[in-house]
Protein backbone atom coordinates (compact mmCIF):
# COMPACT_ATOMS: atom_id res chain seq x y z
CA UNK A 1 15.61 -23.86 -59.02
CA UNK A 2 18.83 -21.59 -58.64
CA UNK A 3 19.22 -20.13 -55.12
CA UNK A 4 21.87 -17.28 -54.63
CA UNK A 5 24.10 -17.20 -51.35
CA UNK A 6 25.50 -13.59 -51.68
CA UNK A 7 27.34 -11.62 -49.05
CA UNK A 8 30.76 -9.67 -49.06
CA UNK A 9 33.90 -11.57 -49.21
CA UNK A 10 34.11 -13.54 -45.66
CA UNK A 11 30.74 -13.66 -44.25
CA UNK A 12 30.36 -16.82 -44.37
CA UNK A 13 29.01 -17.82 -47.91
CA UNK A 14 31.44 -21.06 -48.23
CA UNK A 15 30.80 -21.87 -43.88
CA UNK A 16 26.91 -22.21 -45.03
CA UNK A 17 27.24 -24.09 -48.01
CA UNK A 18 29.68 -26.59 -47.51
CA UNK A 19 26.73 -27.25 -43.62
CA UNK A 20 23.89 -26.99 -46.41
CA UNK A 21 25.68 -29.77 -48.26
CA UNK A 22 26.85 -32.10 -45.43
CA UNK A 23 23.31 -31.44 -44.15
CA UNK A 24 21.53 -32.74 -47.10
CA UNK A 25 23.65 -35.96 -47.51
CA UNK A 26 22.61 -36.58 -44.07
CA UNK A 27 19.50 -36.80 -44.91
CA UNK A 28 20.60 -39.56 -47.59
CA UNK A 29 17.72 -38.97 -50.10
CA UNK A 30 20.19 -38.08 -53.23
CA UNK A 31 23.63 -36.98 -54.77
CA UNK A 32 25.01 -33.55 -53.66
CA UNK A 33 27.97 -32.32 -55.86
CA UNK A 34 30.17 -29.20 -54.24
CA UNK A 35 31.77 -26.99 -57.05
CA UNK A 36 34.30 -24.82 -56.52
CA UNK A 37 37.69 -22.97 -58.03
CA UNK A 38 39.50 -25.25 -56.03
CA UNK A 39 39.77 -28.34 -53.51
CA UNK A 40 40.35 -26.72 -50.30
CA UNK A 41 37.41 -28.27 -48.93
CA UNK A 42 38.27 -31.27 -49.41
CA UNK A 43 38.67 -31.82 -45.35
CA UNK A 44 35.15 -30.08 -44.37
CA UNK A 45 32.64 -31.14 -46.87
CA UNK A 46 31.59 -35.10 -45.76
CA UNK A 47 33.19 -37.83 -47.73
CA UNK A 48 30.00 -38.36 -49.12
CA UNK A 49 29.78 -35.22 -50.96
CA UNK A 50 31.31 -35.19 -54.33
CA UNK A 51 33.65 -32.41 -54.55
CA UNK A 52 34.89 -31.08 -57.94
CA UNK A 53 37.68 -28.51 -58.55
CA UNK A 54 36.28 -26.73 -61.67
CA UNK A 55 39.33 -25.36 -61.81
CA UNK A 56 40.50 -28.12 -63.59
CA UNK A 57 38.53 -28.01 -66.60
CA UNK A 58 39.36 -24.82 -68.57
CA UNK A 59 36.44 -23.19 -68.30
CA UNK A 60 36.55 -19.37 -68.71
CA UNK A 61 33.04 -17.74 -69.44
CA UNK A 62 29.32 -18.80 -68.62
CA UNK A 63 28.52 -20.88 -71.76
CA UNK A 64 31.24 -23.29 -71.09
CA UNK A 65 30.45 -23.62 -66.95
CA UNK A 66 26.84 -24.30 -67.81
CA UNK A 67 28.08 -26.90 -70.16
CA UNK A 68 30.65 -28.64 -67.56
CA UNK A 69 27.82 -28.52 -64.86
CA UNK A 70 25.23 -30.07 -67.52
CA UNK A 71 27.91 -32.47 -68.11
CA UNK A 72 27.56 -33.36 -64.10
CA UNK A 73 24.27 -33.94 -64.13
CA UNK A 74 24.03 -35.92 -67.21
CA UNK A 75 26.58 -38.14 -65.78
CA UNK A 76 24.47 -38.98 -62.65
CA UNK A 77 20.79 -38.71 -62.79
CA UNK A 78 20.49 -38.97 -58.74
CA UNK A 79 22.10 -35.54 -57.86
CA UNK A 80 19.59 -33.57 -56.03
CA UNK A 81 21.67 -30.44 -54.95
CA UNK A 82 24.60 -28.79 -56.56
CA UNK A 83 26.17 -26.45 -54.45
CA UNK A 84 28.86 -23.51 -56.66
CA UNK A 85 31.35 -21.49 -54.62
CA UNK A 86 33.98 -19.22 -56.25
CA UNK A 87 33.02 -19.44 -59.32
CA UNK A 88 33.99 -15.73 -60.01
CA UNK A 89 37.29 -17.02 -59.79
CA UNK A 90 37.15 -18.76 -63.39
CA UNK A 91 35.14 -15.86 -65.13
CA UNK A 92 33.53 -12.85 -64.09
CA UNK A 93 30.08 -12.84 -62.99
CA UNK A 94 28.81 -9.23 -63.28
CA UNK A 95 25.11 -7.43 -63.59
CA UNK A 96 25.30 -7.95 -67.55
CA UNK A 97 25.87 -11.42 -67.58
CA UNK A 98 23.93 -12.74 -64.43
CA UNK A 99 20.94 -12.90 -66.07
CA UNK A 100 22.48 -15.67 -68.45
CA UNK A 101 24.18 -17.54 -65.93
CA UNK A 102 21.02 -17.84 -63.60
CA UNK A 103 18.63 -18.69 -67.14
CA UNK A 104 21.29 -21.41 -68.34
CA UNK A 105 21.43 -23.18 -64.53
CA UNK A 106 17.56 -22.87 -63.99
CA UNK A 107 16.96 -24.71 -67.74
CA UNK A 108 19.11 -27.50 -66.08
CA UNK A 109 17.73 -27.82 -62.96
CA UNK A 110 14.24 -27.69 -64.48
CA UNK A 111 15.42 -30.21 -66.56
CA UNK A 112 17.07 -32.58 -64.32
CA UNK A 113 14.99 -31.77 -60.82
CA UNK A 114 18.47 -30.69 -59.09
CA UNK A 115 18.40 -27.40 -56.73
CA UNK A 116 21.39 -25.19 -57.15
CA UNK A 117 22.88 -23.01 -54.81
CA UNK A 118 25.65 -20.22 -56.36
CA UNK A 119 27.78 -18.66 -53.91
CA UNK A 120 28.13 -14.52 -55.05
CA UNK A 121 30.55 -11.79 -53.44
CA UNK A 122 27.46 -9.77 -53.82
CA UNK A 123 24.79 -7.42 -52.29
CA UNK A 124 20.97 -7.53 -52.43
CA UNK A 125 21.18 -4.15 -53.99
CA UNK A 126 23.48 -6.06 -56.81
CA UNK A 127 20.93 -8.85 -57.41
CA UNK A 128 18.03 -7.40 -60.44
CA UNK A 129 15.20 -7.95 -59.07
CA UNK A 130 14.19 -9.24 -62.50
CA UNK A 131 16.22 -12.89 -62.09
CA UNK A 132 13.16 -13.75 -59.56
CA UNK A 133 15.12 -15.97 -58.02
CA UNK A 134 15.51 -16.72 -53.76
CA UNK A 135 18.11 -14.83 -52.07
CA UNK A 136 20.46 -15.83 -49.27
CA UNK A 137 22.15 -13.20 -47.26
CA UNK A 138 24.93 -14.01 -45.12
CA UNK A 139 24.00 -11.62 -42.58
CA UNK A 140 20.64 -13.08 -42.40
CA UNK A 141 21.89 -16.37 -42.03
CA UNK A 142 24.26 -15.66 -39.28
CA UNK A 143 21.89 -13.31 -36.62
């Protein structure tokens, strides 16, 4: 199932998930991959958390970042949570194209039983309520 973390730019969207992610692999149950447009997180996500700079791998419109994070999972069948931050950075993520984005990560995490978490400069107002999928708000998270 894809979960969206959405608030405006510094709320807090990255502060929860990189917690979310060191709090899972606490819990020691399965893989948790953190991806993001770069490593500067390298020093606050848990050395047990795999971090990956998708940066690094050319990818510049939805089709290819659902490939790269199918590649992920195929690699490791133990990855339980995937966590994406700033991945508006590599391609834009808008109202047109959401609804592909959020359909090509839920087929994978159907398919491979791995919860995803996608970090979005966004409002609730932004989100169509059509995507039916569960909504994080920064300023609900922090109150």
């Amino acid at each position: 199932m894809i979960k969206l973390v959405i608030g405006s730019k510094g709320s807090g969207k990255t502060k929860w998930l990189i917690d979310q992610a060191n709090s899972e692999k606490d819990k020691g149950n399965e893989n948790i991959v953190f991806v993001d447009s770069d490593n500067d997180q390298i020093y606050s996500l848990d050395y047990k958390v795999r971090l990956i700079d998708a940066s690094d791998f050319f990818i510049n419109d939805i089709k290819s970042f659902v490939g790269f994070i199918a590649g992920i999972l195929a690699r490791d069948f133990d990855i339980g949570k995937v966590y994406l931050d700033g991945i508006y950075n590599l391609f834009e993520i808008n109202k047109d194209n959401i609804k592909e984005l959020v359909d090509g990560l839920n087929k994978l995490s159907d398919q491979c039983q791995a919860d995803m978490y996608l970090g979005l400069n966004w409002t609730k107002d932004d989100v169509p309520e059509s995507l039916g999928v569960e909504i994080f708000e920064t300023k609900e998270l922090y109150k």
